[in-house]
Protein backbone atom coordinates (compact mmCIF):
# COMPACT_ATOMS: atom_id res chain seq x y z
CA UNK A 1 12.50 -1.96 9.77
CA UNK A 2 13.83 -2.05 6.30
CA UNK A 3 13.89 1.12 4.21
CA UNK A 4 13.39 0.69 0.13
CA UNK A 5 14.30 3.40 -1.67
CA UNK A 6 12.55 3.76 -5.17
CA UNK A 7 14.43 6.62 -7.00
CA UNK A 8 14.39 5.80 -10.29
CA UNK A 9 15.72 8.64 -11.97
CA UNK A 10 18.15 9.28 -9.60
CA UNK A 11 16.39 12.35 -8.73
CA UNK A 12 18.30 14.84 -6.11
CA UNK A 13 16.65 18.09 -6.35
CA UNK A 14 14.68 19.48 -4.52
CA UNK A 15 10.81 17.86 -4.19
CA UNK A 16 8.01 20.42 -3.44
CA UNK A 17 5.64 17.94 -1.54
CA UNK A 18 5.87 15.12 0.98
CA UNK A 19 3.60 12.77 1.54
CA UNK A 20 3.16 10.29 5.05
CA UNK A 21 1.21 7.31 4.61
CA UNK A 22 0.74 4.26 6.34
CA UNK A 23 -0.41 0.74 4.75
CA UNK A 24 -0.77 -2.63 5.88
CA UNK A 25 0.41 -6.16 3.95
CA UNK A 26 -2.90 -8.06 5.20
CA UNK A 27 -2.65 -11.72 4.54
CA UNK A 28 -5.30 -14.48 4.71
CA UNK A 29 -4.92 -18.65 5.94
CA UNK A 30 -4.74 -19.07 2.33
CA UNK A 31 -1.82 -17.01 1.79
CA UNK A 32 -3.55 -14.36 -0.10
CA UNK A 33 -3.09 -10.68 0.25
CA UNK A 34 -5.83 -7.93 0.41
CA UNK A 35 -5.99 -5.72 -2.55
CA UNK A 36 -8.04 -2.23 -2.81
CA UNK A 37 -8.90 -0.68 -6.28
CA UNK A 38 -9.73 2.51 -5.97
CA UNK A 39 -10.60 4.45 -8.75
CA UNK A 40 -8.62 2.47 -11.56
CA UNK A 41 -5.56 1.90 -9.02
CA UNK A 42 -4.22 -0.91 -6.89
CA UNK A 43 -3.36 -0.60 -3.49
CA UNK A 44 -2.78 -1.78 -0.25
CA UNK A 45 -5.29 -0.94 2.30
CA UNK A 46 -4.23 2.17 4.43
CA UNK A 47 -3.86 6.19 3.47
CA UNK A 48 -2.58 9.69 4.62
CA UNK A 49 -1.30 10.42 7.79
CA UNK A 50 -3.38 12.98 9.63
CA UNK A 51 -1.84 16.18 11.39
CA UNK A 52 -0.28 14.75 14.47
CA UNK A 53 -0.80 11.03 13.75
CA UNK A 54 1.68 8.81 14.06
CA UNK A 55 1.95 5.86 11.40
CA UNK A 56 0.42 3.50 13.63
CA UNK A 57 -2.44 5.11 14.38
CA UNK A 58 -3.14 6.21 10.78
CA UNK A 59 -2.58 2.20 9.75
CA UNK A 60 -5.42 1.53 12.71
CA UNK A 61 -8.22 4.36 11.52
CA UNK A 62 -7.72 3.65 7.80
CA UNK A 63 -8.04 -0.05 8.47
CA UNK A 64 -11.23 0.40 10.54
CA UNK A 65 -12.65 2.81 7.84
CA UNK A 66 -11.75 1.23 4.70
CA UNK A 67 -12.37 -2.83 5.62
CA UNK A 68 -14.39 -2.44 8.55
CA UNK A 69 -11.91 -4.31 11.00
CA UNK A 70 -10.43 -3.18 14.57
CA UNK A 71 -6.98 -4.68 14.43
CA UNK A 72 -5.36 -4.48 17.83
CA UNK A 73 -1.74 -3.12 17.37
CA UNK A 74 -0.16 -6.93 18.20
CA UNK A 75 -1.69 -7.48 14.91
CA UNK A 76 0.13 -5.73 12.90
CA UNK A 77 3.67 -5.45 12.96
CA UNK A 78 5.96 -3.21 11.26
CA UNK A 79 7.02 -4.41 7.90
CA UNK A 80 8.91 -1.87 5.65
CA UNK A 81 9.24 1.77 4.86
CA UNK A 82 9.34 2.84 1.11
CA UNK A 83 10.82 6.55 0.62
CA UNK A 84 9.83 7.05 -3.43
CA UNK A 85 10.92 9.68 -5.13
CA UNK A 86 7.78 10.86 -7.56
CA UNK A 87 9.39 13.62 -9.80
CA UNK A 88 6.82 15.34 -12.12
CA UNK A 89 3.67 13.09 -9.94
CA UNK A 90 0.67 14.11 -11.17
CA UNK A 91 -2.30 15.25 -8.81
CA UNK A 92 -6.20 15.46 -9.03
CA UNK A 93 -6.08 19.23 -9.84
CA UNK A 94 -4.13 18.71 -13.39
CA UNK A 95 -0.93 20.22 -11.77
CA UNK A 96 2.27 18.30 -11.58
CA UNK A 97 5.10 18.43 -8.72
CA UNK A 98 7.84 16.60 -7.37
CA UNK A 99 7.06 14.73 -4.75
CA UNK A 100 8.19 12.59 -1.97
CA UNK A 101 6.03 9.60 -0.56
CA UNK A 102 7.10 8.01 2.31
CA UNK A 103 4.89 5.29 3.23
CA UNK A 104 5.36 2.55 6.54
CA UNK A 105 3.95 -0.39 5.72
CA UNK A 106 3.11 -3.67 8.14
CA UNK A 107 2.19 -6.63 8.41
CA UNK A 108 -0.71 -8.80 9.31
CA UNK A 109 -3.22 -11.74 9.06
CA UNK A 110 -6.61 -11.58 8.60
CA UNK A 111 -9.07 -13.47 7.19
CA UNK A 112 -12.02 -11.75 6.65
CA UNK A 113 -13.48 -8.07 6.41
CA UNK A 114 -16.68 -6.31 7.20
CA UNK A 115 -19.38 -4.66 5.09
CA UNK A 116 -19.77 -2.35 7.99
CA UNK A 117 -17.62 0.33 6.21
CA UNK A 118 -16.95 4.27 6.55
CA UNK A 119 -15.38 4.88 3.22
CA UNK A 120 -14.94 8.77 2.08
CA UNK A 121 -16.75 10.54 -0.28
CA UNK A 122 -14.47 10.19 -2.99
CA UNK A 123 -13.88 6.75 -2.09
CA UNK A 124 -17.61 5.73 -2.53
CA UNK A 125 -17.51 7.69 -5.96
CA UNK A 126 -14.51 6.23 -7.71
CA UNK A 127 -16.03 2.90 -6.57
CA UNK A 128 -13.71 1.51 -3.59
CA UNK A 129 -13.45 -2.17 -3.47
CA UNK A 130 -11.18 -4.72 -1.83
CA UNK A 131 -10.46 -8.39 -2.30
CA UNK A 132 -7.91 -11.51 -1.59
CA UNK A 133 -5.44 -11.90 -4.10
CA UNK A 134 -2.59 -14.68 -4.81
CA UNK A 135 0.98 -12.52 -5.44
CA UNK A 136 0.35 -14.18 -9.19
CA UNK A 137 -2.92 -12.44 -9.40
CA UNK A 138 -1.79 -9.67 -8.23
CA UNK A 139 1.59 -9.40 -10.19
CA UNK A 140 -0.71 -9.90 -13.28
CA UNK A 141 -3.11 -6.85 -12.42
CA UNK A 142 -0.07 -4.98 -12.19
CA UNK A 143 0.78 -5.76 -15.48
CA UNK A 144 -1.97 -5.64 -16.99
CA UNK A 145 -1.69 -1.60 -17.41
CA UNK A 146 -5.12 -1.31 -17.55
CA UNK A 147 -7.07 2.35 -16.94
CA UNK A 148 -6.46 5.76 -17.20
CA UNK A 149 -5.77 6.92 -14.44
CA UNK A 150 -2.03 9.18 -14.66
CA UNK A 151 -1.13 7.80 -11.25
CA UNK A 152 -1.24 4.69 -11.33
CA UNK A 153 2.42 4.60 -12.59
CA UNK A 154 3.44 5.40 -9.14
CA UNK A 155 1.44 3.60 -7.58
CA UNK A 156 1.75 0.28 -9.42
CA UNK A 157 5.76 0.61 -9.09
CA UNK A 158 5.26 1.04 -5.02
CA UNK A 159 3.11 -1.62 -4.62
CA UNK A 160 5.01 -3.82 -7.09
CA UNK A 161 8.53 -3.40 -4.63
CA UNK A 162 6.63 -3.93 -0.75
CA UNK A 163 5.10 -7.12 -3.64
CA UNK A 164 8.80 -8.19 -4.32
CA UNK A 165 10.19 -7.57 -0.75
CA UNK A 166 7.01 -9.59 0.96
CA UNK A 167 8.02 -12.61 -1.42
CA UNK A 168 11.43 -12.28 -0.55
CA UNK A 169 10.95 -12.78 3.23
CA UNK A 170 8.27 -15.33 2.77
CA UNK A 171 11.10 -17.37 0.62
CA UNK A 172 13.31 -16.66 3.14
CA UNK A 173 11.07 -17.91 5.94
CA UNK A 174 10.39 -20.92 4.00
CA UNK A 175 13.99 -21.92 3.13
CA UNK A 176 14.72 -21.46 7.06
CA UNK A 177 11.50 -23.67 7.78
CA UNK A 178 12.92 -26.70 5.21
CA UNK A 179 16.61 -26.49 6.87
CA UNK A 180 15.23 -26.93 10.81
């Protein structure tokens, strides 16, 4: 699996939090890609990593809590880790640290999700939602800059690279499908 490295700042000190997650690039017959917005920000589907979880069975719980679905792990397939280097990220409490996200993304097709969903607390309150996007639609949310939420910096530039990566390969795979 690929590893992107987002350190923008070229940032070697030393980060006082790191943070496992696990998301999925879910795509639809139509070539669209499933899109959360959750509480002002963009993101794939997916979250934390629990204590002892490993990435693929946080990518399984979150997807069963957050779209309702039961993907079988032939479903999804590995895709790309991003290690991002967050200096000065800032978190719900006001306070500010240095952090390291590491997040293991993959990849799957799906075309529909269910209504039958356990979404968290805070999830229901900042007013969860998910939908198909085309990578135009969702390039344009991203720069659209809209909200006011201080994260969304960070997470707009991670989801903007596994964006750019995921059109890479598919122009890849469709240059290789006009040569056979």
């Amino acid at each position: 699996m690929k590893t992107i490295i987002i350190n923008d700042e070229n940032i070697n000190e030393k980060f006082t939090k790191k943070k496992l997650k696990s998301r999925a690039v879910l795509v639809n017959s139509s070539n669209e890609i499933l899109v959360a917005n959750y509480g002002g920000v963009l993101l794939l589907p997916g979250g934390s990593i629990d204590g002892k979880e490993t990435p693929d069975e946080t990518i399984h719980r979150e997807l069963n809590e957050e779209i309702g679905v039961d993907m079988k792990p032939e479903q999804l397939k590995p895709f790309v880790k991003v290690r991002y280097f967050q200096p000065n990220y800032p978190e719900r409490n006001g306070n500010t640290i240095n952090r390291l996200a590491v997040t293991y993304y993959y990849l799957g097709h799906i075309n529909s999700i269910s209504e039958e969903r356990e979404l968290t607390e805070n999830e229901k309150k900042d007013g969860f939602t998910v939908g198909f996007y085309s990578i135009n639609q969702i390039l344009e949310m991203l720069n659209s800059k809209k909200g006011d939420n201080p994260r969304r910096l960070y997470f707009d530039r991670e989801l903007q690279a596994v964006i750019d990566y995921y059109k890479e390969r598919s122009k890849f795979r469709e240059d290789n499908e006009i040569m056979r």
